[in-house]
PDB file of N, CA and C in Angstrom:
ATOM      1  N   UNK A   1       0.887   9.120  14.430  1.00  0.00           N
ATOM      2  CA  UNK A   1       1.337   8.801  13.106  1.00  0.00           C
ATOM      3  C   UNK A   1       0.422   7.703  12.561  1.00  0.00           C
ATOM      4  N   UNK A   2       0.502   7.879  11.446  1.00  0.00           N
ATOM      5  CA  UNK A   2      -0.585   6.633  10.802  1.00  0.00           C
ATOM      6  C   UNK A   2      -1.056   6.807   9.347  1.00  0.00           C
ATOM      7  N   UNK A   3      -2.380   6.501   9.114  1.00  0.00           N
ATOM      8  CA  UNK A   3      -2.826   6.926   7.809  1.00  0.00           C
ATOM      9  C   UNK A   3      -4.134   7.736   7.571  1.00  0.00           C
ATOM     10  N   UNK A   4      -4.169   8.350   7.283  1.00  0.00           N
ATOM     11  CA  UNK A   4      -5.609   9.488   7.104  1.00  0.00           C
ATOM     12  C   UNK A   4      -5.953   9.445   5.845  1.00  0.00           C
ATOM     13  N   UNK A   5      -7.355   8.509   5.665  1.00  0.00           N
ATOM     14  CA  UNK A   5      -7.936   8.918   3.867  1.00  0.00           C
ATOM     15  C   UNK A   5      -8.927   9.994   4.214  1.00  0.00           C
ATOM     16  N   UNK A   6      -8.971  10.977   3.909  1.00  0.00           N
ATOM     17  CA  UNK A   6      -9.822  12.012   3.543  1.00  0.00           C
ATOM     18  C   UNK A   6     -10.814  12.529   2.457  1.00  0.00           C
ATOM     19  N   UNK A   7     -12.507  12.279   2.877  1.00  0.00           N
ATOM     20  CA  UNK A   7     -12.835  12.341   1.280  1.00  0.00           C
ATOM     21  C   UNK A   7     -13.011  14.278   0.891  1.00  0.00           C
ATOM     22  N   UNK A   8     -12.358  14.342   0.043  1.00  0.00           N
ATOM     23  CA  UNK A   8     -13.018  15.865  -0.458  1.00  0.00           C
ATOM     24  C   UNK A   8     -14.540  16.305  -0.697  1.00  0.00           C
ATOM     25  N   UNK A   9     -15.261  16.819   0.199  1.00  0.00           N
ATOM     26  CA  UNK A   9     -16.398  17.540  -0.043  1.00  0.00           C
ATOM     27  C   UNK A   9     -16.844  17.803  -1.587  1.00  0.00           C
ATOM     28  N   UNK A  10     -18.381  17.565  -1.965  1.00  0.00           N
ATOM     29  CA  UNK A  10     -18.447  17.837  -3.122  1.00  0.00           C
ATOM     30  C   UNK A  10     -18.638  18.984  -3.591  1.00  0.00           C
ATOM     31  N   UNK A  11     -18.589  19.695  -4.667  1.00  0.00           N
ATOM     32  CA  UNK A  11     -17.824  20.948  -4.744  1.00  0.00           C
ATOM     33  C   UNK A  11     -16.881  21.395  -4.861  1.00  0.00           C
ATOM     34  N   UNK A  12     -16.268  20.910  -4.185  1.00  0.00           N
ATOM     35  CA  UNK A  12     -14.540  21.591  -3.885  1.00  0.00           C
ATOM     36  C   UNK A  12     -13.445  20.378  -4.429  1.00  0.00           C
ATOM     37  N   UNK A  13     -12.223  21.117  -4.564  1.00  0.00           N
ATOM     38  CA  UNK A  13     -11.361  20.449  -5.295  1.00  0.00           C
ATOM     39  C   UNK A  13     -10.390  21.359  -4.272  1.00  0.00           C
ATOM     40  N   UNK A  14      -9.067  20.103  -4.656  1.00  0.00           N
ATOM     41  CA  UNK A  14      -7.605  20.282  -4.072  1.00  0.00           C
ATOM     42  C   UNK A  14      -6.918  21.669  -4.666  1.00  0.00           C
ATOM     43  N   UNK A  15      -6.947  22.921  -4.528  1.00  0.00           N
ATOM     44  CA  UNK A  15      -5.832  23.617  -4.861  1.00  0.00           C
ATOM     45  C   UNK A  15      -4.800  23.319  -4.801  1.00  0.00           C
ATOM     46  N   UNK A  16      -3.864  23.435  -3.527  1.00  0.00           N
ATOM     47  CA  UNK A  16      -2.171  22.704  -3.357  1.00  0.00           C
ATOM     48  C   UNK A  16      -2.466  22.011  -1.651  1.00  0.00           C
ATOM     49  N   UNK A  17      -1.625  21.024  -1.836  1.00  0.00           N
ATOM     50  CA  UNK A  17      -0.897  20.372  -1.248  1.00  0.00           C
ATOM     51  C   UNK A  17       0.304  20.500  -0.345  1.00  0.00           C
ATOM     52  N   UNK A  18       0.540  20.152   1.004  1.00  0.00           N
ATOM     53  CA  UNK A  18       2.110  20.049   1.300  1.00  0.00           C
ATOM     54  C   UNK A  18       3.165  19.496   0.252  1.00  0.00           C
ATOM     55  N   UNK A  19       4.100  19.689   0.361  1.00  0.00           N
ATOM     56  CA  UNK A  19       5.120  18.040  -0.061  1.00  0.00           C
ATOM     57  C   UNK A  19       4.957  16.943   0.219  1.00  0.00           C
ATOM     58  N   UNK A  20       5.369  15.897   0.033  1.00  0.00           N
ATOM     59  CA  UNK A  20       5.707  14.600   0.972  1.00  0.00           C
ATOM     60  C   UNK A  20       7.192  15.090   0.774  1.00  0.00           C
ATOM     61  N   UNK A  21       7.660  14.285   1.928  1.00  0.00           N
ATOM     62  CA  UNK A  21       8.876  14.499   2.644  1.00  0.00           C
ATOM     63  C   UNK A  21       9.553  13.607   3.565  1.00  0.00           C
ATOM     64  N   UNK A  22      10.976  13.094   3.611  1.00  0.00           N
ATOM     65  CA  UNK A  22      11.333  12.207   4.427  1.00  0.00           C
ATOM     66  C   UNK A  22      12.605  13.375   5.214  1.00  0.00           C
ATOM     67  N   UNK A  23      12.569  13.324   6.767  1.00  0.00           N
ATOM     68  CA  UNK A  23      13.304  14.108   7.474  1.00  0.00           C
ATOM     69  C   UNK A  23      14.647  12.971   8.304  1.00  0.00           C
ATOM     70  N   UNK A  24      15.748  12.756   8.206  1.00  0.00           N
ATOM     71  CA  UNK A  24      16.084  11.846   9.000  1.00  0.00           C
ATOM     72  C   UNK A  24      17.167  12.302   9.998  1.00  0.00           C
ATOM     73  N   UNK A  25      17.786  11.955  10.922  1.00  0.00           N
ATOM     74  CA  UNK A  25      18.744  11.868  11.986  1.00  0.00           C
ATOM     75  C   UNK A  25      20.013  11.388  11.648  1.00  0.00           C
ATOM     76  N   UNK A  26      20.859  12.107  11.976  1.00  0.00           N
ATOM     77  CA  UNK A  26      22.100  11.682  11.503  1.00  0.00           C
ATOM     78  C   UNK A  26      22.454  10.107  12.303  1.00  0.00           C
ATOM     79  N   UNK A  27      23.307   9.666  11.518  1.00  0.00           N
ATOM     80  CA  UNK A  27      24.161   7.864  11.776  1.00  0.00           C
ATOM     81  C   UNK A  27      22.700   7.167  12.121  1.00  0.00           C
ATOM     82  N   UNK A  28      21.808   7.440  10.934  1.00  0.00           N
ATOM     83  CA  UNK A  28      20.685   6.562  10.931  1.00  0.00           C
ATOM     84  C   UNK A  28      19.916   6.230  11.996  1.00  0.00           C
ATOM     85  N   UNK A  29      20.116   7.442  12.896  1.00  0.00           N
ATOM     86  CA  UNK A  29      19.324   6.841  14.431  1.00  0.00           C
ATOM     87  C   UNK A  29      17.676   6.898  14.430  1.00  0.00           C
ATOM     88  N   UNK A  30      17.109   7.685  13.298  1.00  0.00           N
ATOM     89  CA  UNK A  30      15.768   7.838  13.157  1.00  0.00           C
ATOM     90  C   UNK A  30      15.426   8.084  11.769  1.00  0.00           C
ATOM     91  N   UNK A  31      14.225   8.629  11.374  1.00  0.00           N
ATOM     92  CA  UNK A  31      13.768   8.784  10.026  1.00  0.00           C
ATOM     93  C   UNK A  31      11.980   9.090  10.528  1.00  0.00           C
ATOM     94  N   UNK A  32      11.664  10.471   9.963  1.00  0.00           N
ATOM     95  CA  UNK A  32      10.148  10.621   9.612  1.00  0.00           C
ATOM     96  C   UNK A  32       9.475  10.461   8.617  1.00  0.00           C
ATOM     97  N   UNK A  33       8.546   9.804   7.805  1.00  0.00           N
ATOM     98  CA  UNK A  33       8.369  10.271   6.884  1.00  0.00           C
ATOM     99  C   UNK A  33       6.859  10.211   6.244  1.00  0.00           C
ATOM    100  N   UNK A  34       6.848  11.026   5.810  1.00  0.00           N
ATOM    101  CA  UNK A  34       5.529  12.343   5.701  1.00  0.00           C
ATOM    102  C   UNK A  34       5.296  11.828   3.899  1.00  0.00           C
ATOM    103  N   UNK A  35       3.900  11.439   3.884  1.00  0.00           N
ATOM    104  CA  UNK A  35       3.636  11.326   2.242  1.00  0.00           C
ATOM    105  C   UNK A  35       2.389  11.330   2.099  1.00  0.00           C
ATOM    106  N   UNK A  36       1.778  12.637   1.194  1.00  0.00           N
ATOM    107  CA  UNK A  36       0.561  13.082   1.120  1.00  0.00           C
ATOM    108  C   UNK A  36       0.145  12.941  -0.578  1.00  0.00           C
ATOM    109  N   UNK A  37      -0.987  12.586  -0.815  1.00  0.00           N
ATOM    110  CA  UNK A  37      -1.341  12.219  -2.411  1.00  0.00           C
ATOM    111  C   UNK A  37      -3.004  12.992  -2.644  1.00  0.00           C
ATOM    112  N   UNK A  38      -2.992  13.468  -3.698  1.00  0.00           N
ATOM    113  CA  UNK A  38      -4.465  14.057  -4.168  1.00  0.00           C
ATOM    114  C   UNK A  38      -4.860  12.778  -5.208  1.00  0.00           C
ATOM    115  N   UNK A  39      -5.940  11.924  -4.714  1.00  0.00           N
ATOM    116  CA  UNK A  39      -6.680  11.028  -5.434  1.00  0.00           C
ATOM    117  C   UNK A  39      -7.679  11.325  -6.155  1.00  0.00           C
ATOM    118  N   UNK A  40      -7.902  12.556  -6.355  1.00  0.00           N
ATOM    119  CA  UNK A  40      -9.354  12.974  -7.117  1.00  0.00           C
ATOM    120  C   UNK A  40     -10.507  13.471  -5.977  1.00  0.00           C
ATOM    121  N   UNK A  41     -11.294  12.024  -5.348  1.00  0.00           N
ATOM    122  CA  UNK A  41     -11.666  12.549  -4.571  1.00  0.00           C
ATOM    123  C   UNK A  41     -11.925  12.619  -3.272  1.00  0.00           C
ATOM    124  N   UNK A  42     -10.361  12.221  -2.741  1.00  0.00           N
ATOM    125  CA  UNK A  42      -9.579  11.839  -1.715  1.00  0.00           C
ATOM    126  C   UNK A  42      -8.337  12.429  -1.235  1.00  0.00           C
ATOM    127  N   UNK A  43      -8.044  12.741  -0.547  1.00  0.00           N
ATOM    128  CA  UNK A  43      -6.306  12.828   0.237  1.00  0.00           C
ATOM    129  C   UNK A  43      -6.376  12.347   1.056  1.00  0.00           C
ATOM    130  N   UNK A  44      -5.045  11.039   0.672  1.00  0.00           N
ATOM    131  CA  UNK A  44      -4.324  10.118   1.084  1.00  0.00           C
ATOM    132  C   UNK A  44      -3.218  10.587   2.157  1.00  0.00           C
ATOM    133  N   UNK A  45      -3.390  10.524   3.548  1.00  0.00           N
ATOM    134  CA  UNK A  45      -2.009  11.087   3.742  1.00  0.00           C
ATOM    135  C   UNK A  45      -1.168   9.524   4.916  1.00  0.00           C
ATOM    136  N   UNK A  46       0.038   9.497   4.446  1.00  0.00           N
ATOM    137  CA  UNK A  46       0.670   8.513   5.935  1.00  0.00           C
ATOM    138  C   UNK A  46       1.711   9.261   6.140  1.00  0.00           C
ATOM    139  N   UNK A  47       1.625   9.037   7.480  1.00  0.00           N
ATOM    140  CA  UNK A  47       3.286   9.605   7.995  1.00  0.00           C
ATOM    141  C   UNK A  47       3.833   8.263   9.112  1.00  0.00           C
ATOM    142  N   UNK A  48       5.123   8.343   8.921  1.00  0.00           N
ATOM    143  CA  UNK A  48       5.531   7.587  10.901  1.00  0.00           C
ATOM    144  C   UNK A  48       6.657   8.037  10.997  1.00  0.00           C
ATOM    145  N   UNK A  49       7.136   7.483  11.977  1.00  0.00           N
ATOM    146  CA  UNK A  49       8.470   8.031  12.555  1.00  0.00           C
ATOM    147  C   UNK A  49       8.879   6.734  13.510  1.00  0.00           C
ATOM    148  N   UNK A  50      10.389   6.614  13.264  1.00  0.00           N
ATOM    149  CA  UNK A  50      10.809   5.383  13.140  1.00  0.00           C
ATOM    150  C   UNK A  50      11.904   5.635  14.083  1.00  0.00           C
ATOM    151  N   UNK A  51      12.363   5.483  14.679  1.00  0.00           N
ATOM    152  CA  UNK A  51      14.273   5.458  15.831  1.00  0.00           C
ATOM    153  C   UNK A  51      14.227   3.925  15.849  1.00  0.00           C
ATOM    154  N   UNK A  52      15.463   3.831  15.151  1.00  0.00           N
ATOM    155  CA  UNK A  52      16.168   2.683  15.182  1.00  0.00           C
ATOM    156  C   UNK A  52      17.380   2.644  16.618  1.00  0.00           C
ATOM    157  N   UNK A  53      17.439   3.395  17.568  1.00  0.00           N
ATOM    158  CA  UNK A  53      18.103   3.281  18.574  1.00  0.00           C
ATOM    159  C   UNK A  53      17.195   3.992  19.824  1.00  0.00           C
ATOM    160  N   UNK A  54      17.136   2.585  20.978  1.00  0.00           N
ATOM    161  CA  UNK A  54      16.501   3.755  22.326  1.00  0.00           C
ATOM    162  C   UNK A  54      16.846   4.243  23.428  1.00  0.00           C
ATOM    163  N   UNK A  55      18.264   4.835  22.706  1.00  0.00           N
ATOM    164  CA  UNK A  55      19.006   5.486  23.275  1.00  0.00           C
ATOM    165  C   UNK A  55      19.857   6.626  22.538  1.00  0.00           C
ATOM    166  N   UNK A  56      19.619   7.808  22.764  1.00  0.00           N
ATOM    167  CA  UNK A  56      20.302   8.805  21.768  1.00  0.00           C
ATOM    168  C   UNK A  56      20.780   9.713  22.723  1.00  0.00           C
ATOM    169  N   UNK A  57      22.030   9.493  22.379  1.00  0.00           N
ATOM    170  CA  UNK A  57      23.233  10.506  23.216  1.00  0.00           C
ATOM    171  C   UNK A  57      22.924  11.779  23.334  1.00  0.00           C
ATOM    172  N   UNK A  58      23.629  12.603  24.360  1.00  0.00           N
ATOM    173  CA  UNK A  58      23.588  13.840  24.585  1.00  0.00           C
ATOM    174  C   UNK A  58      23.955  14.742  23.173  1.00  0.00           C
ATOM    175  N   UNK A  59      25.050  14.027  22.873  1.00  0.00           N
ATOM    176  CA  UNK A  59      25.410  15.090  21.766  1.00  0.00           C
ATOM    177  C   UNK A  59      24.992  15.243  20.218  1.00  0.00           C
ATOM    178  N   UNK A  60      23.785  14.540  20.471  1.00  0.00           N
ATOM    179  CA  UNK A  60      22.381  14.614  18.869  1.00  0.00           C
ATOM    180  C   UNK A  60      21.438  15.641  19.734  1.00  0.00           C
ATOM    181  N   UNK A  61      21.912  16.342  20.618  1.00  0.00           N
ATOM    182  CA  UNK A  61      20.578  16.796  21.224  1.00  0.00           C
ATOM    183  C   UNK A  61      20.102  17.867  20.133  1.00  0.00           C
ATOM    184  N   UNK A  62      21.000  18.558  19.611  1.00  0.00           N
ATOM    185  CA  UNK A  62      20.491  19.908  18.685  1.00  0.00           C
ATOM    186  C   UNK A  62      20.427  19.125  17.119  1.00  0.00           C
ATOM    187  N   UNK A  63      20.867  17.920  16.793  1.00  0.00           N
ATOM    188  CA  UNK A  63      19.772  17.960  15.564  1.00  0.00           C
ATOM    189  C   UNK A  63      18.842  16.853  15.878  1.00  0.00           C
ATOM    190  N   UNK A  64      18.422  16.219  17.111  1.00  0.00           N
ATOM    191  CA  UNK A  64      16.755  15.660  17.462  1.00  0.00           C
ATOM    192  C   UNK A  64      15.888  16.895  17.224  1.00  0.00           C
ATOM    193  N   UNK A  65      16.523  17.763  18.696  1.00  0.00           N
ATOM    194  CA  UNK A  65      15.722  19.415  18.232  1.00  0.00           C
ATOM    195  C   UNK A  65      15.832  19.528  17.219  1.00  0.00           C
ATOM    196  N   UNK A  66      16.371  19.693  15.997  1.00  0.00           N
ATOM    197  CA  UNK A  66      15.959  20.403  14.576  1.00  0.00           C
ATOM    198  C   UNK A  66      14.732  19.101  13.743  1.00  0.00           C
ATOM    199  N   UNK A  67      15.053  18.312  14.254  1.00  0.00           N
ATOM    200  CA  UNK A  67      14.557  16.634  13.901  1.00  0.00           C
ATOM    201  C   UNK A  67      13.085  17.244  14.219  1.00  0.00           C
ATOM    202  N   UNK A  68      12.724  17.138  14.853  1.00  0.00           N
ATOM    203  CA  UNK A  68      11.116  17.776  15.450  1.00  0.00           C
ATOM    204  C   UNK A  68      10.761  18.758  15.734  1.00  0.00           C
ATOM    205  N   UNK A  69      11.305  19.893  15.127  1.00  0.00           N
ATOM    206  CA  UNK A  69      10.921  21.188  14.829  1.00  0.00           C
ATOM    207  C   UNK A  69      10.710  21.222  13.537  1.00  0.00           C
ATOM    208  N   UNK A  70      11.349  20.638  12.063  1.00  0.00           N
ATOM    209  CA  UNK A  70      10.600  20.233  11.238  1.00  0.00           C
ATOM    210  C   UNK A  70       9.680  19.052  10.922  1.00  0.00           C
ATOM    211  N   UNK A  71       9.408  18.074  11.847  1.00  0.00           N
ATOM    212  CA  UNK A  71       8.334  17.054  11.929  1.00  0.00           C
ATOM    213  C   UNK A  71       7.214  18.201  12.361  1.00  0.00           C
ATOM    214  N   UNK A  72       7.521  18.674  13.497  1.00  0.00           N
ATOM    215  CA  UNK A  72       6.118  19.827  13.550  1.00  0.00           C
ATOM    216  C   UNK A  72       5.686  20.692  12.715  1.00  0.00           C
ATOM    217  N   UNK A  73       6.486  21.240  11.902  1.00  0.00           N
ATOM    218  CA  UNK A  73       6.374  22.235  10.998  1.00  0.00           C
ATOM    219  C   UNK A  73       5.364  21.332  10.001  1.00  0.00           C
ATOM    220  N   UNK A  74       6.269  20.196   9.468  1.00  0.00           N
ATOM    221  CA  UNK A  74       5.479  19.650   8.102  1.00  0.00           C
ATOM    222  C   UNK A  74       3.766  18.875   8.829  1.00  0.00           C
ATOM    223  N   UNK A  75       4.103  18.963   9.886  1.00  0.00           N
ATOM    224  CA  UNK A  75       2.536  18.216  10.285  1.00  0.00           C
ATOM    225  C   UNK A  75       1.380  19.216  10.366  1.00  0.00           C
ATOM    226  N   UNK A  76       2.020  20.318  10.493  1.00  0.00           N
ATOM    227  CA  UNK A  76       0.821  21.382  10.721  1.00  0.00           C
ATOM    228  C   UNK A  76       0.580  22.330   9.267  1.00  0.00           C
ATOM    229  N   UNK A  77       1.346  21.803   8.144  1.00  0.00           N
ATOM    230  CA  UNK A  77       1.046  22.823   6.592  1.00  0.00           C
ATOM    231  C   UNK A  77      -0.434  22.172   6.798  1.00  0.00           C
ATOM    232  N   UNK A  78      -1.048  23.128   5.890  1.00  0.00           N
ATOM    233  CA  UNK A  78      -2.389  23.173   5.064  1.00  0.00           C
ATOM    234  C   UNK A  78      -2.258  22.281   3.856  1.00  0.00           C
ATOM    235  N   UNK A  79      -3.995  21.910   3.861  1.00  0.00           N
ATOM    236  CA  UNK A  79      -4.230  21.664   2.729  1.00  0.00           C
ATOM    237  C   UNK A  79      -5.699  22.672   2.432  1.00  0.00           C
ATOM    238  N   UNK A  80      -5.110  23.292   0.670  1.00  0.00           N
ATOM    239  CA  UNK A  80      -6.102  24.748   0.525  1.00  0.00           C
ATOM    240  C   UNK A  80      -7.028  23.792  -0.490  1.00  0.00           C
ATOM    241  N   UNK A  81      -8.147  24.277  -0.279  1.00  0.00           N
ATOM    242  CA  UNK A  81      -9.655  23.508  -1.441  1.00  0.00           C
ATOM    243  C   UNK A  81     -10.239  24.794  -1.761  1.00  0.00           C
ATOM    244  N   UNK A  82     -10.668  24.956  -2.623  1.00  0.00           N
ATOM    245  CA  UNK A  82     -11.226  25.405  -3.553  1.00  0.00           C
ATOM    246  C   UNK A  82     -12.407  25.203  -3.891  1.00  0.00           C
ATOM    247  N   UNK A  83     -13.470  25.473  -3.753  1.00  0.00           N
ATOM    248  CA  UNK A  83     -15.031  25.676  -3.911  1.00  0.00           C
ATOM    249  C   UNK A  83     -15.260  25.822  -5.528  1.00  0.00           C
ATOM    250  N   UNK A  84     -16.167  24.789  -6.071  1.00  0.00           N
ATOM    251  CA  UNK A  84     -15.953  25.672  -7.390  1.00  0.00           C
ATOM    252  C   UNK A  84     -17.777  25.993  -7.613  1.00  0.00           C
ATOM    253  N   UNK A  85     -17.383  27.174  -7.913  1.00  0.00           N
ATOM    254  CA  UNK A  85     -18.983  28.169  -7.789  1.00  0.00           C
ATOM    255  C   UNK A  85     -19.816  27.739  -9.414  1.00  0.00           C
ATOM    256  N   UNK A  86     -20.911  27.923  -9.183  1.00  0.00           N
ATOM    257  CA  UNK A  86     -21.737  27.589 -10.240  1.00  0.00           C
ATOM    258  C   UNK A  86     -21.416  27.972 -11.898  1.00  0.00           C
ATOM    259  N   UNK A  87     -20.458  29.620 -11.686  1.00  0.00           N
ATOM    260  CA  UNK A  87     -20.152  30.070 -12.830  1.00  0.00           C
ATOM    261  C   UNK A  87     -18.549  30.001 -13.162  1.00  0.00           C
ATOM    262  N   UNK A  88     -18.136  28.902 -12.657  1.00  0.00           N
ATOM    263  CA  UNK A  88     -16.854  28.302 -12.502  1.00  0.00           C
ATOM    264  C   UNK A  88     -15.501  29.129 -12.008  1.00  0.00           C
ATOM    265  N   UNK A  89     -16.337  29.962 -10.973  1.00  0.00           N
ATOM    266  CA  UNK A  89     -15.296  30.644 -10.499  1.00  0.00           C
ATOM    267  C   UNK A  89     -14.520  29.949  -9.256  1.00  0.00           C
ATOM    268  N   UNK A  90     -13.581  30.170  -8.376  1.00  0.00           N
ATOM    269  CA  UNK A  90     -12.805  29.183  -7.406  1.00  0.00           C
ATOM    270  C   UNK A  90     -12.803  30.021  -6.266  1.00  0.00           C
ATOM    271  N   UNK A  91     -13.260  29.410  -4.822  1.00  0.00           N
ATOM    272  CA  UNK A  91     -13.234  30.667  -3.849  1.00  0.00           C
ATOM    273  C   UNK A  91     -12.549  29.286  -3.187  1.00  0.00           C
ATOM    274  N   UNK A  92     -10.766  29.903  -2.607  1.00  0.00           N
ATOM    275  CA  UNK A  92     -10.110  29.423  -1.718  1.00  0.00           C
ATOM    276  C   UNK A  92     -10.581  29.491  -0.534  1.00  0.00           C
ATOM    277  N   UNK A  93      -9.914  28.206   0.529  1.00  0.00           N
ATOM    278  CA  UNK A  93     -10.159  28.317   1.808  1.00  0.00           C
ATOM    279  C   UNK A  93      -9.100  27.059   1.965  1.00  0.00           C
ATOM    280  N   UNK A  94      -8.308  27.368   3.242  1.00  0.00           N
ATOM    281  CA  UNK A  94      -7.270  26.396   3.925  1.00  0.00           C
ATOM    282  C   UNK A  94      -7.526  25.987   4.848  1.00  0.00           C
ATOM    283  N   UNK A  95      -7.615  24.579   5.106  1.00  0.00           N
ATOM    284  CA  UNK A  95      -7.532  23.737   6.565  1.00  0.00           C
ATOM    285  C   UNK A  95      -6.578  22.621   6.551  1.00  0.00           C
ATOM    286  N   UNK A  96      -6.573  22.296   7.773  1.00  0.00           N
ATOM    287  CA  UNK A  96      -5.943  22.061   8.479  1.00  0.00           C
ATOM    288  C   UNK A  96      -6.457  20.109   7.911  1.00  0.00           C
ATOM    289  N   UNK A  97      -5.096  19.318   7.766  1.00  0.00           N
ATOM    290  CA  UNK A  97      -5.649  17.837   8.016  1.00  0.00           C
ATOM    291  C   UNK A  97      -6.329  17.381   9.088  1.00  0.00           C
TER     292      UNK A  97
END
């Protein structure tokens, strides 16, 4: 977790973006949160993930599991760029942060 500035290649521009997104744990035991920005000619991204207790009972076990099955999900979307061709046409391509 941390912060990633990314400069955009010249040429290419941001098509879309993930969301930013905050995922949390019930009775406040944790919180992820995911926040991605298009600067022009940059993406900004931070995420962390926070447990305010270090100890989490047996019986959060199935929404920790849901807890980090969408932390994985949102960590692995794309970000799609766009090439822009001499006669201003746009040829997509998606990677990965």
């Amino acid at each position: 977790m941390g912060v990633n500035n990314t400069k955009i290649p010249e040429g290419y521009q941001v098509e879309s973006l993930p969301e930013s997104k905050i995922i949390s744990l019930p009775d406040n035991l944790g919180m992820f949160k995911y926040t991605i920005k298009n600067n022009g000619a940059s993406v900004n991204l931070s995420s962390s993930l926070t447990f305010n207790s270090s100890i989490i009972s047996p019986g959060y076990y199935d929404s920790l599991k849901e807890f980090y099955r969408q932390l994985v999900e949102k960590e692995t979307e794309k970000v799609v760029l766009s090439k822009i061709t001499e006669n201003g046409n746009k040829d997509s391509a998606a990677g990965s942060r």
